[in-house]
PDBML (XML) file of the C-alpha atoms, coordinates in Angstrom:
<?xml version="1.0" encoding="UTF-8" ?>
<PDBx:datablock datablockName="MODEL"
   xmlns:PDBx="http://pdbml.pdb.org/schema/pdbx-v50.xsd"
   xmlns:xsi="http://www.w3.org/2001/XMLSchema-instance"
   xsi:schemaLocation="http://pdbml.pdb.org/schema/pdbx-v50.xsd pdbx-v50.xsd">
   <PDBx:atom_siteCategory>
      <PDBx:atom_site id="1">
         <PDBx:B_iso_or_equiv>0.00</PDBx:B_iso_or_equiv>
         <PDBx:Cartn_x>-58.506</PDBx:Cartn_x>
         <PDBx:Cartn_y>-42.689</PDBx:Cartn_y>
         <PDBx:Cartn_z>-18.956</PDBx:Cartn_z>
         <PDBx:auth_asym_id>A</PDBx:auth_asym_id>
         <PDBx:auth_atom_id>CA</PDBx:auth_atom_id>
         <PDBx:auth_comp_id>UNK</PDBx:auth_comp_id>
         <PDBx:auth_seq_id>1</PDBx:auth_seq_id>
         <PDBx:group_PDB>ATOM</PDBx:group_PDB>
         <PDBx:label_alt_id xsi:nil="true" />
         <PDBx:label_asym_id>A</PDBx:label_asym_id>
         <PDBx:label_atom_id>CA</PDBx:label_atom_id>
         <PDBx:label_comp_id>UNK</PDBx:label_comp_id>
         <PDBx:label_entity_id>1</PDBx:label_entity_id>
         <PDBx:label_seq_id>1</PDBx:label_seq_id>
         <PDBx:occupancy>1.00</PDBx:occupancy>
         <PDBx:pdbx_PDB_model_num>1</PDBx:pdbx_PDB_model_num>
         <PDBx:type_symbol>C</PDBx:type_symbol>
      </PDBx:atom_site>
      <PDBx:atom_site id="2">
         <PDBx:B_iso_or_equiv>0.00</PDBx:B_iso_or_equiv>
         <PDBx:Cartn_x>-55.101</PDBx:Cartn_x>
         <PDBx:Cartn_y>-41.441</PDBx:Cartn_y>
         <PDBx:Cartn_z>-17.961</PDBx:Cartn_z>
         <PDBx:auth_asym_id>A</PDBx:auth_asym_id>
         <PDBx:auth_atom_id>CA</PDBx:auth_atom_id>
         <PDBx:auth_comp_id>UNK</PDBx:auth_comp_id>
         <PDBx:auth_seq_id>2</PDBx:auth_seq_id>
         <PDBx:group_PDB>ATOM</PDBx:group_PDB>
         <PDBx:label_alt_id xsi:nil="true" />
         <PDBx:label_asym_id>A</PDBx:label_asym_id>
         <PDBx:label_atom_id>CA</PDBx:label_atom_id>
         <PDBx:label_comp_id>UNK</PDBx:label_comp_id>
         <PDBx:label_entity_id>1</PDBx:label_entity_id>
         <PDBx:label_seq_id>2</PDBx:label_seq_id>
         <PDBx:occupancy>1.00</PDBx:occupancy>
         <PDBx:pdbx_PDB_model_num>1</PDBx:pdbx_PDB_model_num>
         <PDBx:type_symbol>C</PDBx:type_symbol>
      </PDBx:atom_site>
      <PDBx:atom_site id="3">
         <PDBx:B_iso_or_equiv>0.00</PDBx:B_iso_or_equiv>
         <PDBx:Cartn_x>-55.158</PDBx:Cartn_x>
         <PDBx:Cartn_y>-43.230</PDBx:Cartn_y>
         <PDBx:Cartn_z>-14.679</PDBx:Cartn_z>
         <PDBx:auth_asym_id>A</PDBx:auth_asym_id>
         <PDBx:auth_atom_id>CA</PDBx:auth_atom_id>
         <PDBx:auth_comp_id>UNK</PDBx:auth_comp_id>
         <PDBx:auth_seq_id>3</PDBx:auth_seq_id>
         <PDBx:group_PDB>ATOM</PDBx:group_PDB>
         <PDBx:label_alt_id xsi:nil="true" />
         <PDBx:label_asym_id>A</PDBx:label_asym_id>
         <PDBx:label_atom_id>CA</PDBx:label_atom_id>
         <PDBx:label_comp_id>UNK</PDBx:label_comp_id>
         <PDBx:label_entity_id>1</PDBx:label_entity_id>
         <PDBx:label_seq_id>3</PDBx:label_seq_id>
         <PDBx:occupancy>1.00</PDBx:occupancy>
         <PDBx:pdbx_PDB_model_num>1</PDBx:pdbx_PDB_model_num>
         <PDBx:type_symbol>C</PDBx:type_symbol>
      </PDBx:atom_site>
      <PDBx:atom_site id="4">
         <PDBx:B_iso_or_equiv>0.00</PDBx:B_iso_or_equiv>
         <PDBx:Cartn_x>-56.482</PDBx:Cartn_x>
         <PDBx:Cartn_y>-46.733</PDBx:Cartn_y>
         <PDBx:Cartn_z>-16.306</PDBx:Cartn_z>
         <PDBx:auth_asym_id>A</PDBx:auth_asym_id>
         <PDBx:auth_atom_id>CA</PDBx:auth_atom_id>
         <PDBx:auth_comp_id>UNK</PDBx:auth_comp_id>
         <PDBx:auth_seq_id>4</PDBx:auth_seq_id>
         <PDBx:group_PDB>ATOM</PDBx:group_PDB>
         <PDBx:label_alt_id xsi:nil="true" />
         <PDBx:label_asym_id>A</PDBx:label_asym_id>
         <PDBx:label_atom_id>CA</PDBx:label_atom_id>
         <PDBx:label_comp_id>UNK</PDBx:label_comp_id>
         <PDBx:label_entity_id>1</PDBx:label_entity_id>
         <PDBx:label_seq_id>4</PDBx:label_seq_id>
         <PDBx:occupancy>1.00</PDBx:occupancy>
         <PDBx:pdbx_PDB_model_num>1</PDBx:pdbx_PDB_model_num>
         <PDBx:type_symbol>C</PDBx:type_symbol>
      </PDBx:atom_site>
      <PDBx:atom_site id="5">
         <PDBx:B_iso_or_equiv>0.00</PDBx:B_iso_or_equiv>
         <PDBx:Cartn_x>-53.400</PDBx:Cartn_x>
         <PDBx:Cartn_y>-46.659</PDBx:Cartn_y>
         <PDBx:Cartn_z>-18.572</PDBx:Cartn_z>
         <PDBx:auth_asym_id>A</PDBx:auth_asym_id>
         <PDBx:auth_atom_id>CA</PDBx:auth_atom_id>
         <PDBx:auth_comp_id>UNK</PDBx:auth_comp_id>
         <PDBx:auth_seq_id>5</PDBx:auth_seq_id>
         <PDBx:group_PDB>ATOM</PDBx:group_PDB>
         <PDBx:label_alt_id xsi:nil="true" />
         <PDBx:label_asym_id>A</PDBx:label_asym_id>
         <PDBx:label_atom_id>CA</PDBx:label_atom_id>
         <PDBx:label_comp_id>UNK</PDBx:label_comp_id>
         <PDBx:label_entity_id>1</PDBx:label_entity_id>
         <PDBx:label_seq_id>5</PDBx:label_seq_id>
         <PDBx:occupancy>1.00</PDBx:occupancy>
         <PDBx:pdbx_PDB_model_num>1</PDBx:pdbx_PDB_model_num>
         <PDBx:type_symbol>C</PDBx:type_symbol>
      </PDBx:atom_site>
      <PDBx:atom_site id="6">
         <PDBx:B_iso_or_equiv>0.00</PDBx:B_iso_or_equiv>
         <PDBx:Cartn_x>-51.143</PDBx:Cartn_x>
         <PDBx:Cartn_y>-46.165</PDBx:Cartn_y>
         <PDBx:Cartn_z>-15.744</PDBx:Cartn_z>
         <PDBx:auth_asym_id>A</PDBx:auth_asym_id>
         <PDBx:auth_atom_id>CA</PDBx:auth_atom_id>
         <PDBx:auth_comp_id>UNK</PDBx:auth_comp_id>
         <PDBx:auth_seq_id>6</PDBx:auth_seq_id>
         <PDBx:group_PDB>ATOM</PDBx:group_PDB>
         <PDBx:label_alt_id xsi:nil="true" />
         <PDBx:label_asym_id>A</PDBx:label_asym_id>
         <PDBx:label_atom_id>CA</PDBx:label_atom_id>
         <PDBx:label_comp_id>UNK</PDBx:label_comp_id>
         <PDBx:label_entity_id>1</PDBx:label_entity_id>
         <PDBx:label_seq_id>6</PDBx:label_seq_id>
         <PDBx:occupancy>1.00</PDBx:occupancy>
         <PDBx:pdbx_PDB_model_num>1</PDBx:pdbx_PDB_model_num>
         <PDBx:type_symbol>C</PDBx:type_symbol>
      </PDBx:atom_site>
      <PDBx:atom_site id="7">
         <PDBx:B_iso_or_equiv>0.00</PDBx:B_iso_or_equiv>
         <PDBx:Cartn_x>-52.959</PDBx:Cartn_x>
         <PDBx:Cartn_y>-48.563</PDBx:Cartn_y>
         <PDBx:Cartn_z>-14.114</PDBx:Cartn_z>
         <PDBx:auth_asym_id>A</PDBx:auth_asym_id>
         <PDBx:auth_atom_id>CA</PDBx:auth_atom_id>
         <PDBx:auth_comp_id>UNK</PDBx:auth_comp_id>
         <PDBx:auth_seq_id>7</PDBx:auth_seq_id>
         <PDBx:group_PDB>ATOM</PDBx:group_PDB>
         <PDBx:label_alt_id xsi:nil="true" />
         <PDBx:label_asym_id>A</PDBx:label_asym_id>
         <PDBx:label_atom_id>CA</PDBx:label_atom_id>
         <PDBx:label_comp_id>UNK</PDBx:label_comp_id>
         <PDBx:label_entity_id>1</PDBx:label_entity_id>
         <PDBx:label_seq_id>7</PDBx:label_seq_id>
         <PDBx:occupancy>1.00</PDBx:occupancy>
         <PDBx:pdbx_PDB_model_num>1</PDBx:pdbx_PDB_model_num>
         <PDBx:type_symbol>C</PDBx:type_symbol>
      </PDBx:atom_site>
      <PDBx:atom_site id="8">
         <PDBx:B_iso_or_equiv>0.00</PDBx:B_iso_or_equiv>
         <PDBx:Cartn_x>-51.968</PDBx:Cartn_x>
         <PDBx:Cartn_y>-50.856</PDBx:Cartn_y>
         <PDBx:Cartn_z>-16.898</PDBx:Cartn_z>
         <PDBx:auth_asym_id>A</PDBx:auth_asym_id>
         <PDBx:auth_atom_id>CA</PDBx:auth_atom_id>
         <PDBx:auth_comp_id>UNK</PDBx:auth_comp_id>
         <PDBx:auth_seq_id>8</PDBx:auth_seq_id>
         <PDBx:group_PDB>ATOM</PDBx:group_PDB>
         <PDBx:label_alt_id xsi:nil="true" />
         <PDBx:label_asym_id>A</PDBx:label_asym_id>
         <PDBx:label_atom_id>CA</PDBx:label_atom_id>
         <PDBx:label_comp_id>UNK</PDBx:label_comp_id>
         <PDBx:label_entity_id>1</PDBx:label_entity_id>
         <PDBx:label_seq_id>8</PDBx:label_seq_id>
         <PDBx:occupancy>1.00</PDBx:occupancy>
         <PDBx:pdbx_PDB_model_num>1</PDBx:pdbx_PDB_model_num>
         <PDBx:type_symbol>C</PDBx:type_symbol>
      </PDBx:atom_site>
      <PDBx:atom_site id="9">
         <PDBx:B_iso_or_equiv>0.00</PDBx:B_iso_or_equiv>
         <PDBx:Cartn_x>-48.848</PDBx:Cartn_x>
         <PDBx:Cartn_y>-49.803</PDBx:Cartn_y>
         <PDBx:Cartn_z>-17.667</PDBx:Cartn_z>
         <PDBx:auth_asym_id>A</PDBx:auth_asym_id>
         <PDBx:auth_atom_id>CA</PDBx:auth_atom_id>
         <PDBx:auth_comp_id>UNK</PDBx:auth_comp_id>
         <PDBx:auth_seq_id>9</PDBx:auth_seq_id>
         <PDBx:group_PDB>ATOM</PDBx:group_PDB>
         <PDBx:label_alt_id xsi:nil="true" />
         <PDBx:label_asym_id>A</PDBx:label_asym_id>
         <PDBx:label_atom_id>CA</PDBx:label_atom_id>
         <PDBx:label_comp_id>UNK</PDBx:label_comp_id>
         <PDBx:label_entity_id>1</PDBx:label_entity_id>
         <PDBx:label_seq_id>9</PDBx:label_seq_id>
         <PDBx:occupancy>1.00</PDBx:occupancy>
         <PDBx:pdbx_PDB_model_num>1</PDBx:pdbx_PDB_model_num>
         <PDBx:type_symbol>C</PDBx:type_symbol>
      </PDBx:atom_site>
      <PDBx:atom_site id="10">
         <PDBx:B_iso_or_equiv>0.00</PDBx:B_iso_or_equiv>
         <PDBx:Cartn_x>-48.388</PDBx:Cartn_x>
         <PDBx:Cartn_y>-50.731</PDBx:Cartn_y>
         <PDBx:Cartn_z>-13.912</PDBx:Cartn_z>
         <PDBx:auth_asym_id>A</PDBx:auth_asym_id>
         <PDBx:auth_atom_id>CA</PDBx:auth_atom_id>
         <PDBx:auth_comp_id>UNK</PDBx:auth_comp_id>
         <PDBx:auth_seq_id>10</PDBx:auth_seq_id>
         <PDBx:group_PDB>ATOM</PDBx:group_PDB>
         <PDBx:label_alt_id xsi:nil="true" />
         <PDBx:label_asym_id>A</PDBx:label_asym_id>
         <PDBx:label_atom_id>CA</PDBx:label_atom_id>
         <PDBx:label_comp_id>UNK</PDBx:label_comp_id>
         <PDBx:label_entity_id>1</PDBx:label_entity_id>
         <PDBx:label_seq_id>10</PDBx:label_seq_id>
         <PDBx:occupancy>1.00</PDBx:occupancy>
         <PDBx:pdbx_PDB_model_num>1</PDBx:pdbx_PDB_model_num>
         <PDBx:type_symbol>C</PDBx:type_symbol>
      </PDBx:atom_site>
      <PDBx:atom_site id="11">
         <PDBx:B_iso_or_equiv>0.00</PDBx:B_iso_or_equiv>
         <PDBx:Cartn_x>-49.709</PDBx:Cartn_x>
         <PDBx:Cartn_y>-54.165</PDBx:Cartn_y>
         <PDBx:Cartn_z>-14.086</PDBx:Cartn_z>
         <PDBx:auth_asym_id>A</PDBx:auth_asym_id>
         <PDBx:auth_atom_id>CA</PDBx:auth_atom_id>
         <PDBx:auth_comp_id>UNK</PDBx:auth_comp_id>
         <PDBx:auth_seq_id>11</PDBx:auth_seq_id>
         <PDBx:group_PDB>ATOM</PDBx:group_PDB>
         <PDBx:label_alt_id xsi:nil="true" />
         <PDBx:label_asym_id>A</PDBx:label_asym_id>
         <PDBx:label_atom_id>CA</PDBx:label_atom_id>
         <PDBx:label_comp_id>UNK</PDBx:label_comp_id>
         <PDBx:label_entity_id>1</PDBx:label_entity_id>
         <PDBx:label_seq_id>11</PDBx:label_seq_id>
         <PDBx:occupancy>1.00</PDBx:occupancy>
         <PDBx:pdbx_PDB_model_num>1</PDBx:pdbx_PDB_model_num>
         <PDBx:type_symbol>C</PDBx:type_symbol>
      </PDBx:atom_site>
      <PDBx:atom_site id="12">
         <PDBx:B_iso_or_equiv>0.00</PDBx:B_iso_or_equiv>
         <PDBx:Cartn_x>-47.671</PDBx:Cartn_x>
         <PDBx:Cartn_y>-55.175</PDBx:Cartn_y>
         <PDBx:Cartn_z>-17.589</PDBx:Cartn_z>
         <PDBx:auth_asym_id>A</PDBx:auth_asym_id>
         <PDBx:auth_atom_id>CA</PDBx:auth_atom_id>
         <PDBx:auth_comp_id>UNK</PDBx:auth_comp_id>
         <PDBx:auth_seq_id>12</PDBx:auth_seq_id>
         <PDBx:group_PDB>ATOM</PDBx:group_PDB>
         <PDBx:label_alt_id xsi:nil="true" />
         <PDBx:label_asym_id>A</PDBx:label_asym_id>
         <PDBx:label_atom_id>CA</PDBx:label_atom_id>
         <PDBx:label_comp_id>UNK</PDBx:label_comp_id>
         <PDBx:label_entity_id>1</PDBx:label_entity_id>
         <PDBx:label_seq_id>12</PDBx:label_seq_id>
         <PDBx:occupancy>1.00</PDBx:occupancy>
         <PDBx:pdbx_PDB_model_num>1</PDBx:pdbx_PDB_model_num>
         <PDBx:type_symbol>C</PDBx:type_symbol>
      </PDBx:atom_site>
      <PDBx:atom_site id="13">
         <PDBx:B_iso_or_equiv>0.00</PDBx:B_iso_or_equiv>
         <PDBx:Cartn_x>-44.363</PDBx:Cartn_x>
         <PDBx:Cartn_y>-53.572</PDBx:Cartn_y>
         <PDBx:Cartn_z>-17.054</PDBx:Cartn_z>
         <PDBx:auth_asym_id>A</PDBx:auth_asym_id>
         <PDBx:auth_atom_id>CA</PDBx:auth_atom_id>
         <PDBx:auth_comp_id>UNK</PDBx:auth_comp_id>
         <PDBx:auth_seq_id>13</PDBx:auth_seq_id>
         <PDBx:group_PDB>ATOM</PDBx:group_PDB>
         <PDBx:label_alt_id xsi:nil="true" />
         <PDBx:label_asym_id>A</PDBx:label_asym_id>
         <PDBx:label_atom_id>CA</PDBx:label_atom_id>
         <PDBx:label_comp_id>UNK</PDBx:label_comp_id>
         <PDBx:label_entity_id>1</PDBx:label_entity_id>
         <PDBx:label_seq_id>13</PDBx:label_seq_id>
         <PDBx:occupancy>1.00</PDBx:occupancy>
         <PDBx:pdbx_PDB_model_num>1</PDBx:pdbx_PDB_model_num>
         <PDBx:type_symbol>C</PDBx:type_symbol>
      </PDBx:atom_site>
      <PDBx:atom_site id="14">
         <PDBx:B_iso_or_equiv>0.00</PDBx:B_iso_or_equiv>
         <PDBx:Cartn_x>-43.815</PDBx:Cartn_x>
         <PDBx:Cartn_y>-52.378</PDBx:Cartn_y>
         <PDBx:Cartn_z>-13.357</PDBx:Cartn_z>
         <PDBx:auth_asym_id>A</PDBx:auth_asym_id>
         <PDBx:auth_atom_id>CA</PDBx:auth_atom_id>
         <PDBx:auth_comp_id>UNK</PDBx:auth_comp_id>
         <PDBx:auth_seq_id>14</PDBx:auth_seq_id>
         <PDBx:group_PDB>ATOM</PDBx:group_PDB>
         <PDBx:label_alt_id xsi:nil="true" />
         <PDBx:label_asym_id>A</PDBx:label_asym_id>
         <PDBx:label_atom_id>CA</PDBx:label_atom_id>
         <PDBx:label_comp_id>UNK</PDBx:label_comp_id>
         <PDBx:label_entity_id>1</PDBx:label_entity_id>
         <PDBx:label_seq_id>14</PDBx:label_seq_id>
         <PDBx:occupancy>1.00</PDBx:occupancy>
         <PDBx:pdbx_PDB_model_num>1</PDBx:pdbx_PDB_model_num>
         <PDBx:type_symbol>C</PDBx:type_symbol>
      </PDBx:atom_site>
      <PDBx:atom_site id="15">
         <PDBx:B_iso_or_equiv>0.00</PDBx:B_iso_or_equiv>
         <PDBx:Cartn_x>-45.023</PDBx:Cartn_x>
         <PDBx:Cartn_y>-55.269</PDBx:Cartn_y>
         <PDBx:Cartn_z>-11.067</PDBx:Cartn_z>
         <PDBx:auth_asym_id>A</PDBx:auth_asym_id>
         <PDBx:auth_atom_id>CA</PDBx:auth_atom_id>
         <PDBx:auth_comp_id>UNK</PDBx:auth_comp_id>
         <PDBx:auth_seq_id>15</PDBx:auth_seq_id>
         <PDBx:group_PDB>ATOM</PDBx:group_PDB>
         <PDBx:label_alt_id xsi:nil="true" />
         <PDBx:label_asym_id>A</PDBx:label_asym_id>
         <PDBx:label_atom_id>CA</PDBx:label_atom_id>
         <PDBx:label_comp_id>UNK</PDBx:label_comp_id>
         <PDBx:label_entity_id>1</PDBx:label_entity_id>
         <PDBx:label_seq_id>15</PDBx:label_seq_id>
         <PDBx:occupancy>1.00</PDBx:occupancy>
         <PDBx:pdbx_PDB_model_num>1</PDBx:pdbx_PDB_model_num>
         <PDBx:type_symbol>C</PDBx:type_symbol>
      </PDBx:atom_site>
      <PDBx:atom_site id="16">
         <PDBx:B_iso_or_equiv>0.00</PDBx:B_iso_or_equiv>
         <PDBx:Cartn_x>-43.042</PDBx:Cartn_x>
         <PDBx:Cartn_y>-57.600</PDBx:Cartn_y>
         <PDBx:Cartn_z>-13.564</PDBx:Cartn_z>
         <PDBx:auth_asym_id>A</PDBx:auth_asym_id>
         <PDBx:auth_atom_id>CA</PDBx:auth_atom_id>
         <PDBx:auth_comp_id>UNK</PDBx:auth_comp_id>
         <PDBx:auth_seq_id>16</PDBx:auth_seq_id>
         <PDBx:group_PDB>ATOM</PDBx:group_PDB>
         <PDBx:label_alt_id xsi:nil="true" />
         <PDBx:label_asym_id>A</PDBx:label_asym_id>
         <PDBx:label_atom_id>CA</PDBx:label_atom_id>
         <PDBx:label_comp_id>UNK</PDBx:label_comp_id>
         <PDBx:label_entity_id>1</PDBx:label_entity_id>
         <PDBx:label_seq_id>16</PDBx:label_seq_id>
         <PDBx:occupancy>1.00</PDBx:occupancy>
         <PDBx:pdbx_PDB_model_num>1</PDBx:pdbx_PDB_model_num>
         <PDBx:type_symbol>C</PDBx:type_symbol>
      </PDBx:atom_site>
      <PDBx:atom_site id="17">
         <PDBx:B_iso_or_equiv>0.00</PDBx:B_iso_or_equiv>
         <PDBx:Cartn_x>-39.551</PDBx:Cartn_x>
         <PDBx:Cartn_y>-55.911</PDBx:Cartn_y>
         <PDBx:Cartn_z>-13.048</PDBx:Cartn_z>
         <PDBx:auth_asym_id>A</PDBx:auth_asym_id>
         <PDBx:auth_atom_id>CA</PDBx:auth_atom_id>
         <PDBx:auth_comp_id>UNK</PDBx:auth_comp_id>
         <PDBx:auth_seq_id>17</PDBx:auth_seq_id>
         <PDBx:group_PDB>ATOM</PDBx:group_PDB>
         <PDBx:label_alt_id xsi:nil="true" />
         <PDBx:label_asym_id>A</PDBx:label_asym_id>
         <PDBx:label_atom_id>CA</PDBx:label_atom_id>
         <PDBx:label_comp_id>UNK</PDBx:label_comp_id>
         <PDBx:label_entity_id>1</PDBx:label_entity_id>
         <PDBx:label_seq_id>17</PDBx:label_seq_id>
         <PDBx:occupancy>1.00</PDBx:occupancy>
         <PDBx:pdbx_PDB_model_num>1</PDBx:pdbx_PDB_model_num>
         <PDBx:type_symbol>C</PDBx:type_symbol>
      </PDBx:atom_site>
      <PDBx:atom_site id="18">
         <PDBx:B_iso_or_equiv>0.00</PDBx:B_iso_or_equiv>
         <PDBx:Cartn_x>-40.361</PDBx:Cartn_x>
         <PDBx:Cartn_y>-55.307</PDBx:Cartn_y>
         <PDBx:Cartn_z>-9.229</PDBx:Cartn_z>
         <PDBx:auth_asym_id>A</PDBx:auth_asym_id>
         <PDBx:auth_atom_id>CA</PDBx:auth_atom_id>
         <PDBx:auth_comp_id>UNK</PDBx:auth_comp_id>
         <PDBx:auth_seq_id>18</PDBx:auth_seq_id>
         <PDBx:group_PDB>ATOM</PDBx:group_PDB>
         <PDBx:label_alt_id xsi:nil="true" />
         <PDBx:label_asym_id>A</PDBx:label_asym_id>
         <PDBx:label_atom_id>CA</PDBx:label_atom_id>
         <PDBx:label_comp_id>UNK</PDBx:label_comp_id>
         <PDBx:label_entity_id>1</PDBx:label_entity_id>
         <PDBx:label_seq_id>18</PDBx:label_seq_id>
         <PDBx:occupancy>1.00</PDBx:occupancy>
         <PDBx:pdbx_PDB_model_num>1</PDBx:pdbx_PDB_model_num>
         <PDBx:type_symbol>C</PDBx:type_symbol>
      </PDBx:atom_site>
      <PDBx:atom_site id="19">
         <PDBx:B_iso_or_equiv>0.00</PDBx:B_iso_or_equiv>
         <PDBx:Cartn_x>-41.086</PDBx:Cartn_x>
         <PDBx:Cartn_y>-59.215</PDBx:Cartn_y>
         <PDBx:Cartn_z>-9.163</PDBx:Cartn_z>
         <PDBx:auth_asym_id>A</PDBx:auth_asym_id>
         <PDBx:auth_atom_id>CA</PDBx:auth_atom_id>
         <PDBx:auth_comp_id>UNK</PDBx:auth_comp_id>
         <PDBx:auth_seq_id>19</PDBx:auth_seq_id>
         <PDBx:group_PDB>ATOM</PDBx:group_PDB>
         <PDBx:label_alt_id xsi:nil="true" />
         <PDBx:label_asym_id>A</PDBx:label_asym_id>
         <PDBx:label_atom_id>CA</PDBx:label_atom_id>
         <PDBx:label_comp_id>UNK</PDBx:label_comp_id>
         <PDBx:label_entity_id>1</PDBx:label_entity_id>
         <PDBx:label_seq_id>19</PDBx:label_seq_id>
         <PDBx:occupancy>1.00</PDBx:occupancy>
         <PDBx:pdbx_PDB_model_num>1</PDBx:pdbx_PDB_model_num>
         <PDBx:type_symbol>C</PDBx:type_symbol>
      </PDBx:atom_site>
      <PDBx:atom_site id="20">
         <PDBx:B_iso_or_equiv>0.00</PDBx:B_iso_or_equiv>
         <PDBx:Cartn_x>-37.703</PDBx:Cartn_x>
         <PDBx:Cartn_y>-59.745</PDBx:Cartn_y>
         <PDBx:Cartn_z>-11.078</PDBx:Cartn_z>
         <PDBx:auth_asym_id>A</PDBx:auth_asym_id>
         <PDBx:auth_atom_id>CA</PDBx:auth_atom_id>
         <PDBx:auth_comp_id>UNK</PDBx:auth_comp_id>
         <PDBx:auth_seq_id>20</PDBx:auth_seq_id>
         <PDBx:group_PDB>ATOM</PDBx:group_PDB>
         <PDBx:label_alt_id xsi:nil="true" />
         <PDBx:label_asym_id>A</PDBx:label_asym_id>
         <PDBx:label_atom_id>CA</PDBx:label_atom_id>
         <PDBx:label_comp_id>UNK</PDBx:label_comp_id>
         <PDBx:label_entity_id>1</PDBx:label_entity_id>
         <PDBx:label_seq_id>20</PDBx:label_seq_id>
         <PDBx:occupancy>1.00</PDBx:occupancy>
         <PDBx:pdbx_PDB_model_num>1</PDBx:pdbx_PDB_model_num>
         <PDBx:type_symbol>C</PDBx:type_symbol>
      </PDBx:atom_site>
      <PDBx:atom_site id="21">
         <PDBx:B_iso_or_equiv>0.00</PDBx:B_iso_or_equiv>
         <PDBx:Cartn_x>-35.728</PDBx:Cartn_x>
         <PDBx:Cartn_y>-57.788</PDBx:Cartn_y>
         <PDBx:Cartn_z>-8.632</PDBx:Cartn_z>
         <PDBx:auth_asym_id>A</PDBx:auth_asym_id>
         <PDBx:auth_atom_id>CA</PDBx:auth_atom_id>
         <PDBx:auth_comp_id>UNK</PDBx:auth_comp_id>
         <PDBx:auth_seq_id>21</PDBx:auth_seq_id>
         <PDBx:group_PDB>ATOM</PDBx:group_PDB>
         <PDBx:label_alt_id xsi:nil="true" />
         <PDBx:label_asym_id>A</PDBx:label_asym_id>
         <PDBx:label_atom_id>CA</PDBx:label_atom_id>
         <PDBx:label_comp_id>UNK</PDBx:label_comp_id>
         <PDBx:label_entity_id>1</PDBx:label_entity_id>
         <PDBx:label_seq_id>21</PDBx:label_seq_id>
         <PDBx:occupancy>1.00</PDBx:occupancy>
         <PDBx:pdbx_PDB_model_num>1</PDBx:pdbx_PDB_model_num>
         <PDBx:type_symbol>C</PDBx:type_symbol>
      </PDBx:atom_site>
      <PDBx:atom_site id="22">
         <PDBx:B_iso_or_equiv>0.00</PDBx:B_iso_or_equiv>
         <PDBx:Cartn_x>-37.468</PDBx:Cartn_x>
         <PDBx:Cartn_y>-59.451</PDBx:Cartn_y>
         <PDBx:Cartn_z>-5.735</PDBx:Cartn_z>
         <PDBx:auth_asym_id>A</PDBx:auth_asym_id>
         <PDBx:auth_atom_id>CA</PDBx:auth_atom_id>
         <PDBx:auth_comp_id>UNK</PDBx:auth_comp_id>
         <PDBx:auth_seq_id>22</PDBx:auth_seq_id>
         <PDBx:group_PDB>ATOM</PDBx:group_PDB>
         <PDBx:label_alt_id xsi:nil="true" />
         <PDBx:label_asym_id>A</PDBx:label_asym_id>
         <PDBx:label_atom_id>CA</PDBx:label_atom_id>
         <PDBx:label_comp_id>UNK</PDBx:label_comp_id>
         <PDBx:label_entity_id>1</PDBx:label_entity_id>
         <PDBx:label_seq_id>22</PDBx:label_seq_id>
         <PDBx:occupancy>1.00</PDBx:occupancy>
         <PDBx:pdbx_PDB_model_num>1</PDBx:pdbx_PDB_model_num>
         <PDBx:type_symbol>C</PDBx:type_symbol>
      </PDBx:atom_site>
      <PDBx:atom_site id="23">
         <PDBx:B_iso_or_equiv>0.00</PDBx:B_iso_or_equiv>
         <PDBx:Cartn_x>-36.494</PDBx:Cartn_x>
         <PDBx:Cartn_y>-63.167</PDBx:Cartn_y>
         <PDBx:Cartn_z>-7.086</PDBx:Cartn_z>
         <PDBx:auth_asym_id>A</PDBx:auth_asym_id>
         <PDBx:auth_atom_id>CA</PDBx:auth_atom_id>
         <PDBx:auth_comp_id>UNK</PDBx:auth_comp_id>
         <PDBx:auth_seq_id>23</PDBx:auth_seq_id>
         <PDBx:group_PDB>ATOM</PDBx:group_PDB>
         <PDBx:label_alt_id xsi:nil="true" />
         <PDBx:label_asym_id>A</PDBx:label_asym_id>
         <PDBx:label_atom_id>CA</PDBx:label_atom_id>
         <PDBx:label_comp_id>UNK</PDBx:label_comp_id>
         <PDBx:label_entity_id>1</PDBx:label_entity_id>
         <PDBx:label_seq_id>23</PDBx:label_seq_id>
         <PDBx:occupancy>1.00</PDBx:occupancy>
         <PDBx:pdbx_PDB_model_num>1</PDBx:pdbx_PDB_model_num>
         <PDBx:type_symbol>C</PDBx:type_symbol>
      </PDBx:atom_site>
      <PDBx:atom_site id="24">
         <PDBx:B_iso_or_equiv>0.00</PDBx:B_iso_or_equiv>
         <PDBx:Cartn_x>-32.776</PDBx:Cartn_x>
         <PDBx:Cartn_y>-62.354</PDBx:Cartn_y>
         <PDBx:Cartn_z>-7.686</PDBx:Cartn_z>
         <PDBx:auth_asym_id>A</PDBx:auth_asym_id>
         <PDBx:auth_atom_id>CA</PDBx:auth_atom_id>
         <PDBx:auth_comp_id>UNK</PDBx:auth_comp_id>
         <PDBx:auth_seq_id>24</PDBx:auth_seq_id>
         <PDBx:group_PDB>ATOM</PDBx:group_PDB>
         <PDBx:label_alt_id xsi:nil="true" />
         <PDBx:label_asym_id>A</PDBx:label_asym_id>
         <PDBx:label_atom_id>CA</PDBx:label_atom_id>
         <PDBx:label_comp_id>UNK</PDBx:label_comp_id>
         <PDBx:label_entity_id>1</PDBx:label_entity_id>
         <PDBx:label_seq_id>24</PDBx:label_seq_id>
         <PDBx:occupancy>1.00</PDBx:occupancy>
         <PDBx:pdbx_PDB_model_num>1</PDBx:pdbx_PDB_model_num>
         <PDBx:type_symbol>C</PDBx:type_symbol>
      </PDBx:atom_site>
      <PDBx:atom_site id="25">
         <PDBx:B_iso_or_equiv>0.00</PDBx:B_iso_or_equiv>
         <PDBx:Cartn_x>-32.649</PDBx:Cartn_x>
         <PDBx:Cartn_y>-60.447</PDBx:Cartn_y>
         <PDBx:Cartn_z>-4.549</PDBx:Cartn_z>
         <PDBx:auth_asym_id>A</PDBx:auth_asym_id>
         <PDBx:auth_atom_id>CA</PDBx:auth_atom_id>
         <PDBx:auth_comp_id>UNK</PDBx:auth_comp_id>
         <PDBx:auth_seq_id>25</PDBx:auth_seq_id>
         <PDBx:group_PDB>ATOM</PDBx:group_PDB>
         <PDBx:label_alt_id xsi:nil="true" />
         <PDBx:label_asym_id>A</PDBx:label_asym_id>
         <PDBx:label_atom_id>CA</PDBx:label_atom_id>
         <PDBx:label_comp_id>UNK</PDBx:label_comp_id>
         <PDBx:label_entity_id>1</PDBx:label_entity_id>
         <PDBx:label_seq_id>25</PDBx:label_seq_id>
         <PDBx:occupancy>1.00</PDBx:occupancy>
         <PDBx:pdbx_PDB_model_num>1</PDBx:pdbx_PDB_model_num>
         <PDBx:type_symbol>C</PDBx:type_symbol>
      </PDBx:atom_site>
   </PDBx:atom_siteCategory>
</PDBx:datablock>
């Protein structure tokens, strides 16, 4: 259960700030 929500949490918030910093950079 514990890795599933950071599995999650990963996919919603993480990948979409690393994505952000890869565009402007």
């Amino acid at each position: 259960i514990v890795a599933m929500g950071i599995q999650l949490l990963t996919k919603l918030l993480i990948e979409p700030i690393v994505q952000f910093i890869e565009t402007i950079n």
